[in-house]
PDB file of N, CA and C in Angstrom:
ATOM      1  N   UNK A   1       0.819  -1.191   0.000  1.00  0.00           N
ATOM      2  CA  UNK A   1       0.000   0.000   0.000  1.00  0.00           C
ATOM      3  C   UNK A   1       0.866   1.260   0.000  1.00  0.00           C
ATOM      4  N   UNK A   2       1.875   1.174   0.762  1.00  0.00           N
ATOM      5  CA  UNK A   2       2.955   2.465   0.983  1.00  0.00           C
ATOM      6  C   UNK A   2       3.591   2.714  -0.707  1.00  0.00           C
ATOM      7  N   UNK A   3       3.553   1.414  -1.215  1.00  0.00           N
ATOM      8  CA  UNK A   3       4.660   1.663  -2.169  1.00  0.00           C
ATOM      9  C   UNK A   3       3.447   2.465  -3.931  1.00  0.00           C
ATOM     10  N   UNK A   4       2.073   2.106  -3.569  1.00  0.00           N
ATOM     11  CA  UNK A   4       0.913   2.859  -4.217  1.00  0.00           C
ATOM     12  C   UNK A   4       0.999   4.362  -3.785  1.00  0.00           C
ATOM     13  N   UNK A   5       1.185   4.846  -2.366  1.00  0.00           N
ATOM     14  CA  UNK A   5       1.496   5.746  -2.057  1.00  0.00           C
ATOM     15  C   UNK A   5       2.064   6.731  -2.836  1.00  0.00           C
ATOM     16  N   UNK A   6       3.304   5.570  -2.758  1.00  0.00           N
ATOM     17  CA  UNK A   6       4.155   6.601  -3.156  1.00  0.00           C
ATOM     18  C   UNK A   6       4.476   6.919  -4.862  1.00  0.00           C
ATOM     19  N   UNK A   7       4.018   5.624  -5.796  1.00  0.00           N
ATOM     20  CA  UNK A   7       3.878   6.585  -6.710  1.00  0.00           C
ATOM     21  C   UNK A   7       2.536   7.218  -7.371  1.00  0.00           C
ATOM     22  N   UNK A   8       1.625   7.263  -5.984  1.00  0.00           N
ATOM     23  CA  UNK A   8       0.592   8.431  -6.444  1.00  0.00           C
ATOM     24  C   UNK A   8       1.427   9.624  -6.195  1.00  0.00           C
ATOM     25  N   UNK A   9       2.182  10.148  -5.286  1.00  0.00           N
ATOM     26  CA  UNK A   9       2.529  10.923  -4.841  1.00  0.00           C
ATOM     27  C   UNK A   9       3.845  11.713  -6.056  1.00  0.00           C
ATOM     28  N   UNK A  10       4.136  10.291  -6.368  1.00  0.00           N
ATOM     29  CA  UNK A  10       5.331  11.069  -7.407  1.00  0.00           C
ATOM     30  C   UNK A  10       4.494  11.033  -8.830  1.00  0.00           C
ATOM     31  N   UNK A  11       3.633  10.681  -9.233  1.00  0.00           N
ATOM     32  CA  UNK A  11       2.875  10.755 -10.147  1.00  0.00           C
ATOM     33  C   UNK A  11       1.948  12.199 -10.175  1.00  0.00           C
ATOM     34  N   UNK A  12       1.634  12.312  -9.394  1.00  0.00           N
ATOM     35  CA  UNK A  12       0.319  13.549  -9.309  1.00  0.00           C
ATOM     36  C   UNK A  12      -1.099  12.956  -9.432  1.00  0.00           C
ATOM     37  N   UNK A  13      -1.759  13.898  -8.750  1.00  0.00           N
ATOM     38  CA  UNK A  13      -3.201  13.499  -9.277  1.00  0.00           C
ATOM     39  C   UNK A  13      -3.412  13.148 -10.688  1.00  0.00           C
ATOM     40  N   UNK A  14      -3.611  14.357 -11.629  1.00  0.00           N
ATOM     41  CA  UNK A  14      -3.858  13.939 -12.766  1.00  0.00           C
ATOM     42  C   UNK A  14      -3.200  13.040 -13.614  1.00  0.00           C
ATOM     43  N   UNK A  15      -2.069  12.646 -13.322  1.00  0.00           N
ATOM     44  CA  UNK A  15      -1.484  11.523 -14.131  1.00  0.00           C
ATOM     45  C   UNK A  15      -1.831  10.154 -13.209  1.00  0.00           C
ATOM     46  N   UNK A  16      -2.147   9.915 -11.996  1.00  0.00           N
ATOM     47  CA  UNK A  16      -3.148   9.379 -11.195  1.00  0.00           C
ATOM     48  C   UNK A  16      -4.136   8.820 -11.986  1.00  0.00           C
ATOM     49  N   UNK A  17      -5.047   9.955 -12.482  1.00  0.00           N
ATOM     50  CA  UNK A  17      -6.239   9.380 -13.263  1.00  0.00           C
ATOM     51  C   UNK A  17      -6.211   8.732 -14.659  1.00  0.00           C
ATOM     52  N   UNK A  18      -4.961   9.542 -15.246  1.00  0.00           N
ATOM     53  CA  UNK A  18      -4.313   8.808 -16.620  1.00  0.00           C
ATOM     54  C   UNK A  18      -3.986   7.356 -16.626  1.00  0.00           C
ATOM     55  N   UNK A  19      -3.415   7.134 -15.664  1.00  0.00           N
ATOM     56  CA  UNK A  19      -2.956   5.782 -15.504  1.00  0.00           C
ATOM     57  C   UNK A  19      -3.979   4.671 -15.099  1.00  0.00           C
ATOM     58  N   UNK A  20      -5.515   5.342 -14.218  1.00  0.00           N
ATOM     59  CA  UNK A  20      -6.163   4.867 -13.834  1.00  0.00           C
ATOM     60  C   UNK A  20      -7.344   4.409 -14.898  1.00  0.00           C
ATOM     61  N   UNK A  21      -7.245   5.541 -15.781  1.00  0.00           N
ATOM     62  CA  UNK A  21      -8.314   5.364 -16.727  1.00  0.00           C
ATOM     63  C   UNK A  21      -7.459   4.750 -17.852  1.00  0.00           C
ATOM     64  N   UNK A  22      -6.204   4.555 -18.469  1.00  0.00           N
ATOM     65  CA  UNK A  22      -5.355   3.383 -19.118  1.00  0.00           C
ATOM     66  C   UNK A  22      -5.675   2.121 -18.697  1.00  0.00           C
ATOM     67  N   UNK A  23      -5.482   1.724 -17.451  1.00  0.00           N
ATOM     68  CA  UNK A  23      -5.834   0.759 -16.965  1.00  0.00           C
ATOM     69  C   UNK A  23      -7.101   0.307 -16.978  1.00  0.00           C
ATOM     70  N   UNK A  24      -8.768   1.036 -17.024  1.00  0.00           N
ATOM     71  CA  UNK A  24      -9.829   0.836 -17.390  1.00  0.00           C
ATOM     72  C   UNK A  24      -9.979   0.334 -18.916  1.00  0.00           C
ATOM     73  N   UNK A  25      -9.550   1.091 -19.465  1.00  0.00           N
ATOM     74  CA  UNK A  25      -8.942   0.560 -20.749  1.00  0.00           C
ATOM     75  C   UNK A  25      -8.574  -0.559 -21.514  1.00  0.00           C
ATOM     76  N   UNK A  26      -7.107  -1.187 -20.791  1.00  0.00           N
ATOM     77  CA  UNK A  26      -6.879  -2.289 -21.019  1.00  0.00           C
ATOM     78  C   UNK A  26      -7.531  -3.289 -20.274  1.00  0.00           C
ATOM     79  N   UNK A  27      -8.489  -2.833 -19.554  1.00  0.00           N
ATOM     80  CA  UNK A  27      -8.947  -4.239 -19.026  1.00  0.00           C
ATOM     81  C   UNK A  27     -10.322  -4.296 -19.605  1.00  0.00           C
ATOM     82  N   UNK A  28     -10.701  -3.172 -20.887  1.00  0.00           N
ATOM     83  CA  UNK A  28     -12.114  -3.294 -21.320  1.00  0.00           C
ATOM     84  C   UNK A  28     -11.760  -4.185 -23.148  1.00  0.00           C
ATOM     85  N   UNK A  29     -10.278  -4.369 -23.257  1.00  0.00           N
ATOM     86  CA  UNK A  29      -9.655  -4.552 -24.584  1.00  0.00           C
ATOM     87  C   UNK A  29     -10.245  -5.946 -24.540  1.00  0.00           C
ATOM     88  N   UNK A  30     -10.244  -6.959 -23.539  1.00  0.00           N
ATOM     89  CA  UNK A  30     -10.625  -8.507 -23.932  1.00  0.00           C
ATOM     90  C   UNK A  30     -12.242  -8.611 -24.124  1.00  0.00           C
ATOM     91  N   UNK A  31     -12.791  -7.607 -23.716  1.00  0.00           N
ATOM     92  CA  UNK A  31     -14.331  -7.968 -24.329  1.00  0.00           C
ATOM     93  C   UNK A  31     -14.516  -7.182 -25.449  1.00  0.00           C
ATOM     94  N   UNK A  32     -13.644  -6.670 -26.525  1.00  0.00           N
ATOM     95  CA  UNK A  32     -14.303  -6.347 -27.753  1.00  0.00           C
ATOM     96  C   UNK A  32     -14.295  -7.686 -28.742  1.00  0.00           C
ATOM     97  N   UNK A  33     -15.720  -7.628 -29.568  1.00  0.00           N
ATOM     98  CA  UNK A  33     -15.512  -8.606 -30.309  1.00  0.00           C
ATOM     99  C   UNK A  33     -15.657  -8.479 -31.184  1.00  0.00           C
ATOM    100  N   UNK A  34     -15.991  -8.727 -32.741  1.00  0.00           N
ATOM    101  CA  UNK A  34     -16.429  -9.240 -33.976  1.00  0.00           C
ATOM    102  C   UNK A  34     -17.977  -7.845 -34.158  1.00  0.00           C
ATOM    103  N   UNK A  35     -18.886  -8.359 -33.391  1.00  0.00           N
ATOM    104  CA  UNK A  35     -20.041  -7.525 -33.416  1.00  0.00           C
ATOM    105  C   UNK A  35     -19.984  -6.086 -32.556  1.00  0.00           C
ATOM    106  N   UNK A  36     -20.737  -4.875 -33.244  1.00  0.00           N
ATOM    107  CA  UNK A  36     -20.013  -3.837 -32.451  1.00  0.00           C
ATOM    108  C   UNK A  36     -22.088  -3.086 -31.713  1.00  0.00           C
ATOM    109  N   UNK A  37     -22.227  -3.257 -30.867  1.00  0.00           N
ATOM    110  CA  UNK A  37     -23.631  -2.753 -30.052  1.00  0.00           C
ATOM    111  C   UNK A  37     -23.777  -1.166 -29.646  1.00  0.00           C
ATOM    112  N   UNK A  38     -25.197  -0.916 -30.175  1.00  0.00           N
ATOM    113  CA  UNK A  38     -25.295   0.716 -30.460  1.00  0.00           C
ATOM    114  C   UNK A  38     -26.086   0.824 -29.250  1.00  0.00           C
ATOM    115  N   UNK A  39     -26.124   0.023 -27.929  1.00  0.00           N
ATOM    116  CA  UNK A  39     -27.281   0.861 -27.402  1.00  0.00           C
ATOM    117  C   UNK A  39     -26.627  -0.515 -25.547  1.00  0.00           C
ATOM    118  N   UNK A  40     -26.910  -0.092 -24.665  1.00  0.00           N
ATOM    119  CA  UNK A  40     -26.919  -0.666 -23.270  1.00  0.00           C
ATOM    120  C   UNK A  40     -25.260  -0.615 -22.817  1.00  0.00           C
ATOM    121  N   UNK A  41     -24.786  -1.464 -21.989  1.00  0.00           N
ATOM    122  CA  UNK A  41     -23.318  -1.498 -21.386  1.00  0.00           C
ATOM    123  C   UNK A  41     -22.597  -2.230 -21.946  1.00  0.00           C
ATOM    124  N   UNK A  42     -22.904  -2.860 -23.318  1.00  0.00           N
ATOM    125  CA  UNK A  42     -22.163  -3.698 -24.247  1.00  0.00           C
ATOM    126  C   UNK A  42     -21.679  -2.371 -25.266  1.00  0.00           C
ATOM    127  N   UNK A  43     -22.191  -0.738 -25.279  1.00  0.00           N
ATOM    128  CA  UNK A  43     -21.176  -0.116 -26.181  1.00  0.00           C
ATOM    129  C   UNK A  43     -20.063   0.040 -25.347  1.00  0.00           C
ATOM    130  N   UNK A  44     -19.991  -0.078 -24.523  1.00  0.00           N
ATOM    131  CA  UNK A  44     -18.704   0.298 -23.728  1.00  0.00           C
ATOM    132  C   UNK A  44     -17.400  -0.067 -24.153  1.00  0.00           C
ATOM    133  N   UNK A  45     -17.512  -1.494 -24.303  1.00  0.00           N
ATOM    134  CA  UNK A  45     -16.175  -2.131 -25.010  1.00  0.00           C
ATOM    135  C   UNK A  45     -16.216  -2.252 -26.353  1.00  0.00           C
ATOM    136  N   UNK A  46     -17.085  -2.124 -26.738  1.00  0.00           N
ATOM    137  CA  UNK A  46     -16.977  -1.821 -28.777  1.00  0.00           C
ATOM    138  C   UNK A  46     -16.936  -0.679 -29.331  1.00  0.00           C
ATOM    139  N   UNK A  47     -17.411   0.610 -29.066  1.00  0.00           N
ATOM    140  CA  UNK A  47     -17.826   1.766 -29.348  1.00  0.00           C
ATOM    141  C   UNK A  47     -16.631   2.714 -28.517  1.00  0.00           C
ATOM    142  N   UNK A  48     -16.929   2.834 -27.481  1.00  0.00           N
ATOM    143  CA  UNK A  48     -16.510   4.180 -26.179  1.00  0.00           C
ATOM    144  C   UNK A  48     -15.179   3.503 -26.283  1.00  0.00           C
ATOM    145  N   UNK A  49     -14.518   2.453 -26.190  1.00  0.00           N
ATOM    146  CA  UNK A  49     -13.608   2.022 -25.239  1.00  0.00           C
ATOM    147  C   UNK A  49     -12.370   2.143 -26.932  1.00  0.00           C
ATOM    148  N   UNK A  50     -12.842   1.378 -27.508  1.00  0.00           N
ATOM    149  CA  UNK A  50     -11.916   1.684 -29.013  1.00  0.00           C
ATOM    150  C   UNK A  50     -11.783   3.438 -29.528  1.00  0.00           C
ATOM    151  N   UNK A  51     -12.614   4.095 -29.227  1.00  0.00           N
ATOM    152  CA  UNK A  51     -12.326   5.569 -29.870  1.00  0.00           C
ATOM    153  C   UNK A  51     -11.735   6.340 -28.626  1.00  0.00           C
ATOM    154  N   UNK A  52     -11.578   5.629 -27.431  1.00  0.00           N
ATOM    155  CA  UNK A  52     -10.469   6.167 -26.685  1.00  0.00           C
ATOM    156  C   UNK A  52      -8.976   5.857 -26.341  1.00  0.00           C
ATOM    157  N   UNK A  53      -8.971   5.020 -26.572  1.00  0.00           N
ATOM    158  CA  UNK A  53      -7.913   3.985 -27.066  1.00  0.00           C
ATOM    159  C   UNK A  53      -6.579   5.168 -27.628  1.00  0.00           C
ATOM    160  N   UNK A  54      -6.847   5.776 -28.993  1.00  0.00           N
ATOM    161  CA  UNK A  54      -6.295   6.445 -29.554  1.00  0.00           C
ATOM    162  C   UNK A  54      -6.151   7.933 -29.425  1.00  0.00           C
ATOM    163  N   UNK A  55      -7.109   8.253 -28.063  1.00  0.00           N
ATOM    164  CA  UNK A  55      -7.022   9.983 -27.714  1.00  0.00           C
ATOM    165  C   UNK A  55      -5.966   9.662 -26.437  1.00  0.00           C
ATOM    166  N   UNK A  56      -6.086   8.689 -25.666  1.00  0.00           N
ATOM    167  CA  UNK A  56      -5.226   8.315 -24.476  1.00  0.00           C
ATOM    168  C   UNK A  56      -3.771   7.842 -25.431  1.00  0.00           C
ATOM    169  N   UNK A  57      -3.658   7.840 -26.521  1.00  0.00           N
ATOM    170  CA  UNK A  57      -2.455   7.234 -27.069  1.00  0.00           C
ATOM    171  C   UNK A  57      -1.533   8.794 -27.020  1.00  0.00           C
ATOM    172  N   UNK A  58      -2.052   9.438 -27.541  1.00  0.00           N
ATOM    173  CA  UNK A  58      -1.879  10.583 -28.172  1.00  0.00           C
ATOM    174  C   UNK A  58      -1.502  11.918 -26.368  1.00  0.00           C
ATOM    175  N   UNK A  59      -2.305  11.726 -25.645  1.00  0.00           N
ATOM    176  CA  UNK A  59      -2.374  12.243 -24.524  1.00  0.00           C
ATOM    177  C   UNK A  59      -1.395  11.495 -23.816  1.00  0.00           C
ATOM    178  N   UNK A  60      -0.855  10.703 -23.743  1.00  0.00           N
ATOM    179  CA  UNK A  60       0.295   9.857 -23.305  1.00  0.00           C
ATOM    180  C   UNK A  60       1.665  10.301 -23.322  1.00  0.00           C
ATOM    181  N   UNK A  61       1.664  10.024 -24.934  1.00  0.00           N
ATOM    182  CA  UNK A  61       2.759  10.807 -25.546  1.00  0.00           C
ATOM    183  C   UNK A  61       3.087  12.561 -25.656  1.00  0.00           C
ATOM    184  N   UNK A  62       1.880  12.939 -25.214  1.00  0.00           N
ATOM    185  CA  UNK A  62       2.269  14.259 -24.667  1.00  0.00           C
ATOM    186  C   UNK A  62       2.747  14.705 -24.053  1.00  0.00           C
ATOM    187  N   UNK A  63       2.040  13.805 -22.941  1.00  0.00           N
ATOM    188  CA  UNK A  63       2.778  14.394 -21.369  1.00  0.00           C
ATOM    189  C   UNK A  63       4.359  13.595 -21.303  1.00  0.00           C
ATOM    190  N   UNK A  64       4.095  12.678 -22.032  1.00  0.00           N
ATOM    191  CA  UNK A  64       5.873  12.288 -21.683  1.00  0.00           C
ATOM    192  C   UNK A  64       6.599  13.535 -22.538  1.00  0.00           C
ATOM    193  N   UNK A  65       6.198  13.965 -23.733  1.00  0.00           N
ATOM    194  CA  UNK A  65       6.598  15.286 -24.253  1.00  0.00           C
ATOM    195  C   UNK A  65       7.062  16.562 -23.001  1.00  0.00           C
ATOM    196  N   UNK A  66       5.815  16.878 -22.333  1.00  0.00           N
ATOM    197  CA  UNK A  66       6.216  17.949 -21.666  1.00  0.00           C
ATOM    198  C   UNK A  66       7.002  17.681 -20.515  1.00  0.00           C
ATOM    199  N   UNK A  67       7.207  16.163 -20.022  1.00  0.00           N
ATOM    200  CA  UNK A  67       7.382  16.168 -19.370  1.00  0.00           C
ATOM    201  C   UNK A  67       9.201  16.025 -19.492  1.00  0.00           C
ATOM    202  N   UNK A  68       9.570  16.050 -20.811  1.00  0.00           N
ATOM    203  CA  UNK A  68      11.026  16.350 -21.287  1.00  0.00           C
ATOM    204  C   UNK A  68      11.098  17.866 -21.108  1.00  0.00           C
ATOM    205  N   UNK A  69      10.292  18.565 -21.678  1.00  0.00           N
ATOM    206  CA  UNK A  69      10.436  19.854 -21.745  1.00  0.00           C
ATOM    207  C   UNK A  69      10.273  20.255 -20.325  1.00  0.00           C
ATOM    208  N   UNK A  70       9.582  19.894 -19.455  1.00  0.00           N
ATOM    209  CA  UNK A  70       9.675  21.153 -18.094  1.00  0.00           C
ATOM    210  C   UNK A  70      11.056  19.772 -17.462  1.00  0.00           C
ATOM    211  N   UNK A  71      11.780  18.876 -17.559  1.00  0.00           N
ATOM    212  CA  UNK A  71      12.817  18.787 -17.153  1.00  0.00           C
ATOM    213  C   UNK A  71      14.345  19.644 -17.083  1.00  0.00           C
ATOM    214  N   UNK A  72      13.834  20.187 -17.681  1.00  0.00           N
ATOM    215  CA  UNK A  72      14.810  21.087 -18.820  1.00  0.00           C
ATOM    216  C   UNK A  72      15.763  21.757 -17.555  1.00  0.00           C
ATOM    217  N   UNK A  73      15.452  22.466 -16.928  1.00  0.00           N
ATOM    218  CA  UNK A  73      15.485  23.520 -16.405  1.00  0.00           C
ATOM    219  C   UNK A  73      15.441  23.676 -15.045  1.00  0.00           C
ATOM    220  N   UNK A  74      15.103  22.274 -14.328  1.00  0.00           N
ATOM    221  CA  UNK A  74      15.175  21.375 -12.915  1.00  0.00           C
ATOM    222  C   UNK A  74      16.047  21.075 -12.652  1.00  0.00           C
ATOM    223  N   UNK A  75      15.999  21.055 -10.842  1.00  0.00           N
ATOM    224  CA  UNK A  75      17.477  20.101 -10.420  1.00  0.00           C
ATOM    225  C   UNK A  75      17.495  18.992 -10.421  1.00  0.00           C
ATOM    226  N   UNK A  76      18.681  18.378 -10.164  1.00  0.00           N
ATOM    227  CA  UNK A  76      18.378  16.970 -10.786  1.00  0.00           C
ATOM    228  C   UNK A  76      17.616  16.241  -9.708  1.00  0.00           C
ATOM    229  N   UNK A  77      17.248  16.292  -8.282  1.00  0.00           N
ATOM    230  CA  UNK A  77      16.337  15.357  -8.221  1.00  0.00           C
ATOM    231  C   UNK A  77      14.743  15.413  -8.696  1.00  0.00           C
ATOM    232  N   UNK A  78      14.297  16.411  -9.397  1.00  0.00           N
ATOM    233  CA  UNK A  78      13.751  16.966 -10.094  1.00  0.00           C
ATOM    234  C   UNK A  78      13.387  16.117 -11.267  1.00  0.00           C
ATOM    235  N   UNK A  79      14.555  16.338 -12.287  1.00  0.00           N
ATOM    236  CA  UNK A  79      14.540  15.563 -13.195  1.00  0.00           C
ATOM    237  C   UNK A  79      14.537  13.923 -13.201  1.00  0.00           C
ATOM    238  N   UNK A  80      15.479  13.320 -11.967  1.00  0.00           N
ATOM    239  CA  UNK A  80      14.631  12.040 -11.875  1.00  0.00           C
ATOM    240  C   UNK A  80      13.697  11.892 -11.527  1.00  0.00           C
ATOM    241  N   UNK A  81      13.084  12.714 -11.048  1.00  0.00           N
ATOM    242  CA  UNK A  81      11.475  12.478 -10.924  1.00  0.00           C
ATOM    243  C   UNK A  81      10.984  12.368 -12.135  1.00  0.00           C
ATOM    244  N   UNK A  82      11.101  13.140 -13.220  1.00  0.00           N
ATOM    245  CA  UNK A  82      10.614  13.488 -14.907  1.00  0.00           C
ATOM    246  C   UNK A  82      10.654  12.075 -15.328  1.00  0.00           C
ATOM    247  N   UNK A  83      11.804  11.415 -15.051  1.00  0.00           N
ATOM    248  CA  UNK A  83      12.330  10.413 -15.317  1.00  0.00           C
ATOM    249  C   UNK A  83      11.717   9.097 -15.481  1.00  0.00           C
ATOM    250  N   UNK A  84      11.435   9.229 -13.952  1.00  0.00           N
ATOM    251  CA  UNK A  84      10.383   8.388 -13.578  1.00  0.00           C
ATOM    252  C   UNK A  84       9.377   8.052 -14.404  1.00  0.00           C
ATOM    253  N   UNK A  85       8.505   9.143 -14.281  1.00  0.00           N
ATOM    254  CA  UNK A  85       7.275   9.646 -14.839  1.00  0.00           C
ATOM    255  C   UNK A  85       7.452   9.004 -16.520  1.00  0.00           C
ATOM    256  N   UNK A  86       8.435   9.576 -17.032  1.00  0.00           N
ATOM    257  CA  UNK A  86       8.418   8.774 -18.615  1.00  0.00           C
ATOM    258  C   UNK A  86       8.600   7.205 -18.629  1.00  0.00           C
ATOM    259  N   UNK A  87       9.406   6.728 -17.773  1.00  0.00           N
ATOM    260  CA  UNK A  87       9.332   5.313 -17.843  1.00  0.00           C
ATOM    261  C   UNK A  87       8.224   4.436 -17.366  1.00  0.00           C
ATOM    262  N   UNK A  88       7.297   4.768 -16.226  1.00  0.00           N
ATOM    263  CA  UNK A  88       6.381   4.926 -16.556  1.00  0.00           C
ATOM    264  C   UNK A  88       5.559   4.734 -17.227  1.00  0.00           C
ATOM    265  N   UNK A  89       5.310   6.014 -17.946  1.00  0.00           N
ATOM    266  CA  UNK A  89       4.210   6.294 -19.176  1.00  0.00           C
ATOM    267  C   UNK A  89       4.235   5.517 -20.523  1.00  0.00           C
ATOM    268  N   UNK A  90       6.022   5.310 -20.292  1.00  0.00           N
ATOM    269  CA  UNK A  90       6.158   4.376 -21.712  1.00  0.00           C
ATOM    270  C   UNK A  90       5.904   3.379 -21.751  1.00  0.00           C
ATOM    271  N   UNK A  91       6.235   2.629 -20.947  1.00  0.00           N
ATOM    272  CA  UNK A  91       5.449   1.142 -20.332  1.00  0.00           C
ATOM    273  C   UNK A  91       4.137   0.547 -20.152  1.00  0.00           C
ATOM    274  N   UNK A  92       3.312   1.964 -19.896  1.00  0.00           N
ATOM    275  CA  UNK A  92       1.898   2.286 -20.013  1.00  0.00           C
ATOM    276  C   UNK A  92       1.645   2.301 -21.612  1.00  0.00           C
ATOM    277  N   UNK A  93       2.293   2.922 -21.939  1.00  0.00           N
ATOM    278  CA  UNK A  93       1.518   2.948 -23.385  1.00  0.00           C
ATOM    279  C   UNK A  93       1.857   1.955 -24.383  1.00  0.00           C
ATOM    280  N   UNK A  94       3.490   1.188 -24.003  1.00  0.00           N
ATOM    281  CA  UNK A  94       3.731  -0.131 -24.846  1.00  0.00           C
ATOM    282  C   UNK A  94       2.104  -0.889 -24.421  1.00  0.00           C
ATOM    283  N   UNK A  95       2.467  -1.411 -23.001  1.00  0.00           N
ATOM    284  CA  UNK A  95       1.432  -2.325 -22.736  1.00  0.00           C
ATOM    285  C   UNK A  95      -0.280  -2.187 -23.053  1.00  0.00           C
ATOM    286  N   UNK A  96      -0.539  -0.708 -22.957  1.00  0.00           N
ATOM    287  CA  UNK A  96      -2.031  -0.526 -24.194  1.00  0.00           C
ATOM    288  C   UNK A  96      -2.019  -0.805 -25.225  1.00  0.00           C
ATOM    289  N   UNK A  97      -1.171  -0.543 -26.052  1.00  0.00           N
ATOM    290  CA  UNK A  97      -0.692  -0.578 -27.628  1.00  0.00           C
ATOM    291  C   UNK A  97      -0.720  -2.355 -27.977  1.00  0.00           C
ATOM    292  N   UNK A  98       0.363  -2.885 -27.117  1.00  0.00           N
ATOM    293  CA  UNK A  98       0.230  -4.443 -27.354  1.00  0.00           C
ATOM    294  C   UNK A  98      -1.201  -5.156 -27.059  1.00  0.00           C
ATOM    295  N   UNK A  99      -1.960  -4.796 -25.690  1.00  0.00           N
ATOM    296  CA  UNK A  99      -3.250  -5.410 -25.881  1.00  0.00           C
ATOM    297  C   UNK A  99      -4.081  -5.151 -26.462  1.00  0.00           C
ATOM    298  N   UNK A 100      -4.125  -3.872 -27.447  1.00  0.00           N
ATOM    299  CA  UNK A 100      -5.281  -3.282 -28.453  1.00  0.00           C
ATOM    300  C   UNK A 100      -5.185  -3.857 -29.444  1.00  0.00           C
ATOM    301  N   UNK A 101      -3.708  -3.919 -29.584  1.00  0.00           N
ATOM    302  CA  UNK A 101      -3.760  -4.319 -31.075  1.00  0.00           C
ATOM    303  C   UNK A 101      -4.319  -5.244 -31.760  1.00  0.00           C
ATOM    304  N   UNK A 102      -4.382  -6.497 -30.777  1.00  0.00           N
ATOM    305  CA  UNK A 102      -5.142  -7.226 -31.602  1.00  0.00           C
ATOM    306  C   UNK A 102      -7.078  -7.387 -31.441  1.00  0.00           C
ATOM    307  N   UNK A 103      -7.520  -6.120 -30.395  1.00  0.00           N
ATOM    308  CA  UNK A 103      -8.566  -6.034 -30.500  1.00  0.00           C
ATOM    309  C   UNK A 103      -9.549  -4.930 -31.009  1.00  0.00           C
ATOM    310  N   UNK A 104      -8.232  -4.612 -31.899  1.00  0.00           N
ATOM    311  CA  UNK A 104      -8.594  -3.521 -32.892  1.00  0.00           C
ATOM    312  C   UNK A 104      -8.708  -4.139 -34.366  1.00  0.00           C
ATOM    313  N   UNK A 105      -7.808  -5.510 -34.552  1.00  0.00           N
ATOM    314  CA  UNK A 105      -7.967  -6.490 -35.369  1.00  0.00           C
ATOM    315  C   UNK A 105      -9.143  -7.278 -35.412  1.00  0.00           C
ATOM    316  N   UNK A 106      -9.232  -7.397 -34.112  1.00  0.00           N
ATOM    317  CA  UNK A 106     -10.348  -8.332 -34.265  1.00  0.00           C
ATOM    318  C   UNK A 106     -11.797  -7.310 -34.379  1.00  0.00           C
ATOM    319  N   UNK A 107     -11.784  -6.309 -34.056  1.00  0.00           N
ATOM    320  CA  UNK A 107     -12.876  -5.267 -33.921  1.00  0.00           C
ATOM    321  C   UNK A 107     -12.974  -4.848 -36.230  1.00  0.00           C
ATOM    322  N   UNK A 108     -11.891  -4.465 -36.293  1.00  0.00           N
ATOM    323  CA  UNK A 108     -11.917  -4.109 -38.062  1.00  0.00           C
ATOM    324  C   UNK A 108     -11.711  -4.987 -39.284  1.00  0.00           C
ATOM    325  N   UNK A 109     -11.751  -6.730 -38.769  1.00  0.00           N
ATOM    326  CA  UNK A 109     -11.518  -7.477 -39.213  1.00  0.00           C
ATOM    327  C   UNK A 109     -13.031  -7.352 -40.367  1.00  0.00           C
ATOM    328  N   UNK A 110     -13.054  -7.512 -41.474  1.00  0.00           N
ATOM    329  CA  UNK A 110     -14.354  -7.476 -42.529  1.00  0.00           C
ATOM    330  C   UNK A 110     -14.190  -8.850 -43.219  1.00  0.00           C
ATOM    331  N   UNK A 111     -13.028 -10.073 -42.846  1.00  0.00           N
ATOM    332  CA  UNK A 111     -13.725 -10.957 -43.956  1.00  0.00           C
ATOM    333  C   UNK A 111     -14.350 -11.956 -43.192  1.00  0.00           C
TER     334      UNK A 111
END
């Protein structure tokens, strides 16, 4: 629990929720299937969960962006904190990327 602590603490809130809602994410990737549902709690993983997929991809890679840029100019325990934070995020976003992928295959598959 201490060690959740602590990287809420070196994380921040809002990257808190990034990581939290990534993680909603990849755990909504094994129920997309073949058929895609316009209406109850089955759009969730066919509809909502695939067209976010790719705004959290994009928002990912941002903040690891800025988060080079406001290193810039920090002391260095500072910057290993930045540090942190990108390794992290990158790991986060390999591991979305690898479980989407194939349920983005299986979601746009037409034959």
């Amino acid at each position: 629990m201490k060690a959740l602590l602590l990287i809420a603490r070196l994380l921040g809130a809002l990257r808190v929720m990034l990581v939290v809602s990534v993680f909603i994410l990849i755990a909504l990737a094994p129920l997309v299937g073949s058929d895609v549902f316009y209406s109850g709690w089955k759009m969730a993983p066919t509809l909502i969960a695939p067209a976010l997929v790719p705004i959290f991809f994009f928002v990912i890679l941002f903040d690891v962006l800025m988060c080079f840029v406001c290193r810039i100019d920090k002391p260095a325990i500072e910057r290993q904190r930045f540090d942190s934070i990108v390794r992290i995020e990158l790991v986060l976003l390999v591991l979305m990327v690898a479980i989407w992928v194939p349920a983005f295959y299986r979601l746009l598959d037409t034959v």
